[in-house]
C-alpha atoms as a PDB file:
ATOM      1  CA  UNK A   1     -41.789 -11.108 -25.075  1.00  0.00           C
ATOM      2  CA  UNK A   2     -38.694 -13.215 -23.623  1.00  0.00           C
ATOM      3  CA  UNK A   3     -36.439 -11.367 -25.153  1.00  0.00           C
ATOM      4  CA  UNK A   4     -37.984  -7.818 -23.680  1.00  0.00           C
ATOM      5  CA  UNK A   5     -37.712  -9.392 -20.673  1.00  0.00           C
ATOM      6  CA  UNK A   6     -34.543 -10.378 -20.979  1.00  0.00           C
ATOM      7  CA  UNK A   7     -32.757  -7.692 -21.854  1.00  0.00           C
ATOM      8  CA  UNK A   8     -34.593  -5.720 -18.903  1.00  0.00           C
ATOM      9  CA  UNK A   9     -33.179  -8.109 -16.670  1.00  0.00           C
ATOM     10  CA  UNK A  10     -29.403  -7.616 -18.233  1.00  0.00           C
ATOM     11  CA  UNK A  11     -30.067  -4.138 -18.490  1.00  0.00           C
ATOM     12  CA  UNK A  12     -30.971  -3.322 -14.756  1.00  0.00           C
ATOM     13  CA  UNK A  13     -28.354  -6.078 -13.517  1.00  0.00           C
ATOM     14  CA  UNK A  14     -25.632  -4.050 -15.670  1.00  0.00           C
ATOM     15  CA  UNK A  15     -26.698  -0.639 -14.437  1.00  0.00           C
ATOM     16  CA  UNK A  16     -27.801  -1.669 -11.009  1.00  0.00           C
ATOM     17  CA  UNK A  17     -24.801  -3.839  -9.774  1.00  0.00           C
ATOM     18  CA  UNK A  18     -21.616  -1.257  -8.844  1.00  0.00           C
ATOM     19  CA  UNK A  19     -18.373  -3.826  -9.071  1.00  0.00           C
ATOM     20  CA  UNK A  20     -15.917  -2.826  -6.297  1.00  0.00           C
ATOM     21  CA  UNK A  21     -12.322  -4.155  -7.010  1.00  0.00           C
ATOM     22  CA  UNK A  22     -10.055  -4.534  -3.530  1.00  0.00           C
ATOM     23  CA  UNK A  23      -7.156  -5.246  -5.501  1.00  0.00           C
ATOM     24  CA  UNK A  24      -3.476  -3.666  -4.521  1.00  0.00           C
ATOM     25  CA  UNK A  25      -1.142  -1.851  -6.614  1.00  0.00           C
ATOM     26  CA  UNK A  26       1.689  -0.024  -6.431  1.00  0.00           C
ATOM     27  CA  UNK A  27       3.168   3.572  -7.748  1.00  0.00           C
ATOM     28  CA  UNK A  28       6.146   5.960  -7.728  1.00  0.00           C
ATOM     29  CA  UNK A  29       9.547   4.564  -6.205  1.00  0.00           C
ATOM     30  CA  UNK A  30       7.815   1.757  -4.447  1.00  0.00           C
ATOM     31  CA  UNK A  31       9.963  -1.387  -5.831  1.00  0.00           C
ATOM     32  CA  UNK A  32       7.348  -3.945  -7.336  1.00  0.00           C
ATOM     33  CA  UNK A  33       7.088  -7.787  -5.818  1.00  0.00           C
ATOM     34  CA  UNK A  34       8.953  -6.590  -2.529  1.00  0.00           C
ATOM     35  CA  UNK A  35       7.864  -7.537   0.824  1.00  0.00           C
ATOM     36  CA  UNK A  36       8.704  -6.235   3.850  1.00  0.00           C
ATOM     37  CA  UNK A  37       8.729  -7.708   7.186  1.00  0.00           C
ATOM     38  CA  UNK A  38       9.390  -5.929  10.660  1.00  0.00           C
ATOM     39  CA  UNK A  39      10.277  -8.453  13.483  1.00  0.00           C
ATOM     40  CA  UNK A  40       8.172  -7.431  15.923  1.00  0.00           C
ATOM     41  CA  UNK A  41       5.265  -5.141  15.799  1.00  0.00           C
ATOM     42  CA  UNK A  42       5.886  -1.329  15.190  1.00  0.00           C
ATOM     43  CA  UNK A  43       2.792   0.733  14.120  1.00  0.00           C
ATOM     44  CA  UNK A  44       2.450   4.459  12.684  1.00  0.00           C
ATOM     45  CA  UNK A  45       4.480   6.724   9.911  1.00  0.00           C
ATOM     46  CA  UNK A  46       7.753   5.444   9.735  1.00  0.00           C
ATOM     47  CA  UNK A  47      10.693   7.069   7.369  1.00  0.00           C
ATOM     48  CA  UNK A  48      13.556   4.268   7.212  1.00  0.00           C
ATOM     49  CA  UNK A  49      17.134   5.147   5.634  1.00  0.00           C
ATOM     50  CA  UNK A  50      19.228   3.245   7.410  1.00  0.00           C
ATOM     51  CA  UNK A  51      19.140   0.373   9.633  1.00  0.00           C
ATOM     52  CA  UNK A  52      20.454   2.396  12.969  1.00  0.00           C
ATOM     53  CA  UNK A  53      17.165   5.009  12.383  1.00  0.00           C
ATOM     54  CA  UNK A  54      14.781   1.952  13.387  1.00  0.00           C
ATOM     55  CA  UNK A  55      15.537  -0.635  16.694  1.00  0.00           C
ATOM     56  CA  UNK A  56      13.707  -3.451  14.813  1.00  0.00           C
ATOM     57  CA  UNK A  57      15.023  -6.465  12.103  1.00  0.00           C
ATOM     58  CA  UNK A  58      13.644  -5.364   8.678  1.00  0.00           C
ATOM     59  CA  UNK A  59      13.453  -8.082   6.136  1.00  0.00           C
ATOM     60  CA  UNK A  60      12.345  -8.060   2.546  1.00  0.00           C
ATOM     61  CA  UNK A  61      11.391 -10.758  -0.084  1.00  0.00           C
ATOM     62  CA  UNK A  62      11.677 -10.735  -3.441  1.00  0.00           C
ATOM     63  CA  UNK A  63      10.576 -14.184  -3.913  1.00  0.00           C
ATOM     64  CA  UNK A  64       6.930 -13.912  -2.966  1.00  0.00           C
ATOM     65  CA  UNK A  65       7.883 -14.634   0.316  1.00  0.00           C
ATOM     66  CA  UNK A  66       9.686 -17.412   0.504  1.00  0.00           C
ATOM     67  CA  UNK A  67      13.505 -16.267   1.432  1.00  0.00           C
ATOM     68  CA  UNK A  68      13.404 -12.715   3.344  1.00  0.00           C
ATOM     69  CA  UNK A  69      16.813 -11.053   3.868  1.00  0.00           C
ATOM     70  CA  UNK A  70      17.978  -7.326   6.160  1.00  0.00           C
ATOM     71  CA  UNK A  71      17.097  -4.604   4.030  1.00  0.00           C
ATOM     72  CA  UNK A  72      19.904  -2.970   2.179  1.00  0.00           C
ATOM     73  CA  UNK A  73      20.029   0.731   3.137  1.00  0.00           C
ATOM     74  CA  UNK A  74      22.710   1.118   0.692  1.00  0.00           C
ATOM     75  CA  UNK A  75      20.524   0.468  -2.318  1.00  0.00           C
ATOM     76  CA  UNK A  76      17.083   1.051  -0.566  1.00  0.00           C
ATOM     77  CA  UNK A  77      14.426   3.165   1.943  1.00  0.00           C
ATOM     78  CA  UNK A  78      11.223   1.561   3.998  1.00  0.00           C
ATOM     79  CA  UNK A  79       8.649   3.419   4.985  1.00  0.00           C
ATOM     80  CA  UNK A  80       5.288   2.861   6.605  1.00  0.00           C
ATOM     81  CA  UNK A  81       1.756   4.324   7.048  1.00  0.00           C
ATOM     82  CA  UNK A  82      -0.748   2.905   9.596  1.00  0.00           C
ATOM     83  CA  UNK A  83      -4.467   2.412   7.852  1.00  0.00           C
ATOM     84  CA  UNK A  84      -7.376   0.900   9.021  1.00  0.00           C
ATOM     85  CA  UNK A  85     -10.036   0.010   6.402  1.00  0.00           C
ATOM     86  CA  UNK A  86     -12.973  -2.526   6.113  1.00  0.00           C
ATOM     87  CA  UNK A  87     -11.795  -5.992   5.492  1.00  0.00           C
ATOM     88  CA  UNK A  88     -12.260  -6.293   2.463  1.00  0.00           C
ATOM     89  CA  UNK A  89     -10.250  -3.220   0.612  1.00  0.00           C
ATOM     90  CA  UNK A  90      -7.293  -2.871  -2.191  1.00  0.00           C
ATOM     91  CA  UNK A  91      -4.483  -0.643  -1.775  1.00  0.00           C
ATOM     92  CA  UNK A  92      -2.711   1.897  -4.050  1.00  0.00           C
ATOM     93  CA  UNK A  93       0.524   3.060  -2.215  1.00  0.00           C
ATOM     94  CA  UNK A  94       2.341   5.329  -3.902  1.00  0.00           C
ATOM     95  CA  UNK A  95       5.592   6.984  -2.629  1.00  0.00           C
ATOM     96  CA  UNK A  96       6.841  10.142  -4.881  1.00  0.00           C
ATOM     97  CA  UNK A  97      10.069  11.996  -4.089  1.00  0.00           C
ATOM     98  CA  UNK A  98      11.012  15.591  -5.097  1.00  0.00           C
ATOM     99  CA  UNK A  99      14.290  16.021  -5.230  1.00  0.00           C
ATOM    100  CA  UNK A 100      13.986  19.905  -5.897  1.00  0.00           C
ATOM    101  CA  UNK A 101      12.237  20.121  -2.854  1.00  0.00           C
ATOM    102  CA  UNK A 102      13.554  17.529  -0.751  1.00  0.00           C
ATOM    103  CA  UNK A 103      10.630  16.092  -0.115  1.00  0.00           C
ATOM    104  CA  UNK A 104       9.092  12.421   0.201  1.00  0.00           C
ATOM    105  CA  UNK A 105       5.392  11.602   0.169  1.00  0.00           C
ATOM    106  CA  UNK A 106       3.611   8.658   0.553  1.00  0.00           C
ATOM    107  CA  UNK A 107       0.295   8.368  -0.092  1.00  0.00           C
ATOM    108  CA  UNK A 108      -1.921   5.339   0.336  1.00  0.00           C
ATOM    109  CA  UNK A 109      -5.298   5.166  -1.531  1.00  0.00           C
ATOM    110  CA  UNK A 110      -8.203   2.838   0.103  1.00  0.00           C
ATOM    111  CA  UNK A 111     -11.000   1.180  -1.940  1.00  0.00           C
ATOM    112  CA  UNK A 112     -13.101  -0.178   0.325  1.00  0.00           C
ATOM    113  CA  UNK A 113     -15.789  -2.754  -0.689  1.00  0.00           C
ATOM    114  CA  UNK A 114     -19.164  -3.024   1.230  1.00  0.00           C
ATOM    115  CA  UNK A 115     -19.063  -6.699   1.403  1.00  0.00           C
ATOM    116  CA  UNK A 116     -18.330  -7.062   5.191  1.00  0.00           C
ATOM    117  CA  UNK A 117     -18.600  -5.302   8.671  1.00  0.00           C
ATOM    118  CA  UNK A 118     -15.331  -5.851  10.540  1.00  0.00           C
ATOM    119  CA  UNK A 119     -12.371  -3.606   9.861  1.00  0.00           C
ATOM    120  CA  UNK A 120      -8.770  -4.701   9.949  1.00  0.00           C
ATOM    121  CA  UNK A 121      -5.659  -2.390  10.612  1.00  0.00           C
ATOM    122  CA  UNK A 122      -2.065  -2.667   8.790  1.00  0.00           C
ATOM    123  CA  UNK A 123       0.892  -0.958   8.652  1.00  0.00           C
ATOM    124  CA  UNK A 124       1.615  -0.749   5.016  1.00  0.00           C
ATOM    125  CA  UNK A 125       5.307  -1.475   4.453  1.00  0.00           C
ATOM    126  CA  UNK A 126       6.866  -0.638   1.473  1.00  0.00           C
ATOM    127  CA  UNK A 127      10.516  -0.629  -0.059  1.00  0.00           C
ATOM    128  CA  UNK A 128      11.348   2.068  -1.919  1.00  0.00           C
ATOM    129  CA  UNK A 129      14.509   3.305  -4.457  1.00  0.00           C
ATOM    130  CA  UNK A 130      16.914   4.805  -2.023  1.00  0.00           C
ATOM    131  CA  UNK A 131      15.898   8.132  -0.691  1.00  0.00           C
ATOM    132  CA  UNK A 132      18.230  10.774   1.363  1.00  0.00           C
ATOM    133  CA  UNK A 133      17.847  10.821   4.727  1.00  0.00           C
ATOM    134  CA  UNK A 134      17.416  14.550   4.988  1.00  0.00           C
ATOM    135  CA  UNK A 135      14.460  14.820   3.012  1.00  0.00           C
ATOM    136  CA  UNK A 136      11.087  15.957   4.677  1.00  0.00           C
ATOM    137  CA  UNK A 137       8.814  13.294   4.841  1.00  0.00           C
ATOM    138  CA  UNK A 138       4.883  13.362   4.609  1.00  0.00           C
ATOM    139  CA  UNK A 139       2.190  10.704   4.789  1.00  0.00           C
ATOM    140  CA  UNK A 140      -1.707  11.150   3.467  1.00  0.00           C
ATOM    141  CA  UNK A 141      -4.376   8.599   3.348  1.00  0.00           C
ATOM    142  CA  UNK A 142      -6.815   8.703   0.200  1.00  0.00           C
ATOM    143  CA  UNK A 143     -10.263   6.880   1.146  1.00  0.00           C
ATOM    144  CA  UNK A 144     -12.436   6.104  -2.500  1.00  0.00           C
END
Protein backbone atom coordinates (compact mmCIF):
# COMPACT_ATOMS: atom_id res chain seq x y z
CA UNK A 1 0.00 0.00 0.00
CA UNK A 2 3.16 2.44 0.41
CA UNK A 3 4.30 1.82 -2.62
CA UNK A 4 0.68 2.67 -4.43
CA UNK A 5 0.91 5.57 -2.66
CA UNK A 6 4.00 6.40 -3.58
CA UNK A 7 4.12 6.23 -6.91
CA UNK A 8 0.74 8.35 -6.97
CA UNK A 9 2.53 10.93 -5.29
CA UNK A 10 5.62 10.80 -8.00
CA UNK A 11 3.22 10.35 -10.58
CA UNK A 12 0.98 13.52 -10.01
CA UNK A 13 4.20 15.60 -8.86
CA UNK A 14 5.78 14.56 -12.41
CA UNK A 15 2.68 15.35 -14.41
CA UNK A 16 1.41 18.16 -12.28
CA UNK A 17 4.60 20.37 -11.82
CA UNK A 18 5.34 22.38 -15.43
CA UNK A 19 9.36 23.30 -15.07
CA UNK A 20 9.89 26.77 -16.62
CA UNK A 21 13.63 27.37 -17.56
CA UNK A 22 14.59 31.42 -17.73
CA UNK A 23 17.80 30.60 -19.07
CA UNK A 24 19.47 32.83 -22.11
CA UNK A 25 20.85 31.71 -25.26
CA UNK A 26 21.96 32.90 -28.22
CA UNK A 27 21.45 32.21 -32.24
CA UNK A 28 22.40 33.29 -35.77
CA UNK A 29 25.38 35.92 -36.10
CA UNK A 30 25.11 36.93 -32.51
CA UNK A 31 28.95 36.38 -31.33
CA UNK A 32 28.81 34.03 -28.15
CA UNK A 33 30.34 35.34 -24.53
CA UNK A 34 30.15 39.08 -25.83
CA UNK A 35 28.87 41.83 -23.79
CA UNK A 36 27.91 44.96 -24.69
CA UNK A 37 27.79 48.08 -22.80
CA UNK A 38 26.30 51.57 -23.91
CA UNK A 39 27.59 54.51 -21.72
CA UNK A 40 24.68 56.06 -20.96
CA UNK A 41 21.18 54.92 -21.34
CA UNK A 42 19.68 54.59 -24.94
CA UNK A 43 16.43 52.51 -25.23
CA UNK A 44 14.48 51.07 -28.42
CA UNK A 45 15.58 49.20 -31.92
CA UNK A 46 18.88 50.19 -32.63
CA UNK A 47 20.92 49.03 -36.00
CA UNK A 48 24.76 49.88 -35.22
CA UNK A 49 27.49 49.68 -38.15
CA UNK A 50 29.66 52.07 -37.32
CA UNK A 51 30.57 54.10 -34.45
CA UNK A 52 29.48 57.70 -36.13
CA UNK A 53 25.64 56.00 -36.68
CA UNK A 54 25.23 56.08 -32.70
CA UNK A 55 26.31 59.42 -30.28
CA UNK A 56 27.03 57.00 -27.38
CA UNK A 57 30.54 54.92 -26.14
CA UNK A 58 29.84 51.23 -27.02
CA UNK A 59 31.96 48.77 -25.20
CA UNK A 60 32.13 45.02 -25.36
CA UNK A 61 33.68 42.21 -23.17
CA UNK A 62 34.86 39.17 -24.03
CA UNK A 63 36.09 38.32 -20.70
CA UNK A 64 32.85 37.92 -18.81
CA UNK A 65 33.04 41.32 -18.04
CA UNK A 66 35.95 42.12 -16.66
CA UNK A 67 37.98 44.35 -19.43
CA UNK A 68 35.35 46.12 -21.91
CA UNK A 69 36.89 47.82 -24.97
CA UNK A 70 35.03 50.40 -28.20
CA UNK A 71 33.43 48.11 -30.41
CA UNK A 72 35.21 47.38 -33.62
CA UNK A 73 32.94 48.34 -36.54
CA UNK A 74 35.50 47.01 -38.77
CA UNK A 75 35.05 43.42 -37.70
CA UNK A 76 31.55 43.84 -36.01
CA UNK A 77 27.58 45.26 -35.85
CA UNK A 78 25.42 46.03 -32.42
CA UNK A 79 22.09 46.06 -32.40
CA UNK A 80 19.34 46.38 -29.84
CA UNK A 81 15.65 45.55 -29.10
CA UNK A 82 13.78 47.04 -26.09
CA UNK A 83 11.69 44.09 -24.08
CA UNK A 84 9.96 44.14 -21.06
CA UNK A 85 9.16 40.74 -19.46
CA UNK A 86 8.40 39.42 -15.88
CA UNK A 87 11.45 39.24 -13.77
CA UNK A 88 12.14 36.24 -13.89
CA UNK A 89 12.49 35.24 -17.86
CA UNK A 90 15.39 33.66 -20.28
CA UNK A 91 16.19 35.06 -23.51
CA UNK A 92 16.78 33.57 -27.01
CA UNK A 93 18.10 36.44 -29.29
CA UNK A 94 18.71 35.52 -32.47
CA UNK A 95 19.92 37.87 -35.29
CA UNK A 96 19.75 36.23 -39.01
CA UNK A 97 20.97 38.12 -42.08
CA UNK A 98 19.97 37.53 -45.75
CA UNK A 99 22.30 38.57 -47.85
CA UNK A 100 20.06 37.86 -51.04
CA UNK A 101 17.71 40.09 -49.67
CA UNK A 102 19.58 42.51 -47.80
CA UNK A 103 17.95 42.06 -44.94
CA UNK A 104 18.74 41.79 -41.04
CA UNK A 105 16.35 40.44 -38.42
CA UNK A 106 16.52 40.15 -34.97
CA UNK A 107 14.31 38.38 -33.12
CA UNK A 108 14.18 37.97 -29.37
CA UNK A 109 12.21 35.03 -27.83
CA UNK A 110 10.80 35.52 -24.05
CA UNK A 111 10.17 32.61 -21.62
CA UNK A 112 8.66 33.97 -18.93
CA UNK A 113 8.33 32.06 -15.60
CA UNK A 114 5.31 32.66 -13.21
CA UNK A 115 7.41 32.83 -10.19
CA UNK A 116 7.09 36.64 -9.51
CA UNK A 117 4.88 39.80 -10.11
CA UNK A 118 7.18 42.71 -10.99
CA UNK A 119 8.39 43.13 -14.54
CA UNK A 120 11.77 44.48 -15.51
CA UNK A 121 12.68 46.22 -18.92
CA UNK A 122 16.14 45.79 -20.96
CA UNK A 123 17.50 46.71 -23.95
CA UNK A 124 19.00 43.57 -25.25
CA UNK A 125 22.42 44.35 -26.71
CA UNK A 126 24.02 42.12 -28.83
CA UNK A 127 27.28 41.98 -31.07
CA UNK A 128 26.94 40.55 -34.11
CA UNK A 129 29.42 39.30 -37.31
CA UNK A 130 29.73 42.44 -39.32
CA UNK A 131 26.68 43.34 -41.26
CA UNK A 132 26.39 46.10 -44.25
CA UNK A 133 25.10 49.11 -43.40
CA UNK A 134 22.59 49.22 -46.20
CA UNK A 135 20.72 46.33 -45.27
CA UNK A 136 16.99 46.70 -44.09
CA UNK A 137 16.69 46.03 -40.66
CA UNK A 138 13.68 44.42 -38.70
CA UNK A 139 13.04 43.62 -35.05
CA UNK A 140 10.16 41.01 -33.64
CA UNK A 141 9.57 39.94 -30.15
CA UNK A 142 8.54 36.13 -29.60
CA UNK A 143 6.63 35.79 -26.09
CA UNK A 144 6.44 31.60 -25.05
Amino acid sequence: MKKLIFISLLIFSITSCKKCDPTNAIGGIVIEDAIVRVIGYEEGENFITESTDFDKLIEVSFDGGINYKPVDFSKYSVMSLQTTASCSSGYYRAVVANKSQQTVNYTVTITECPTCQNTSTINNWVLTKIVPNFYVESYNIVRQ
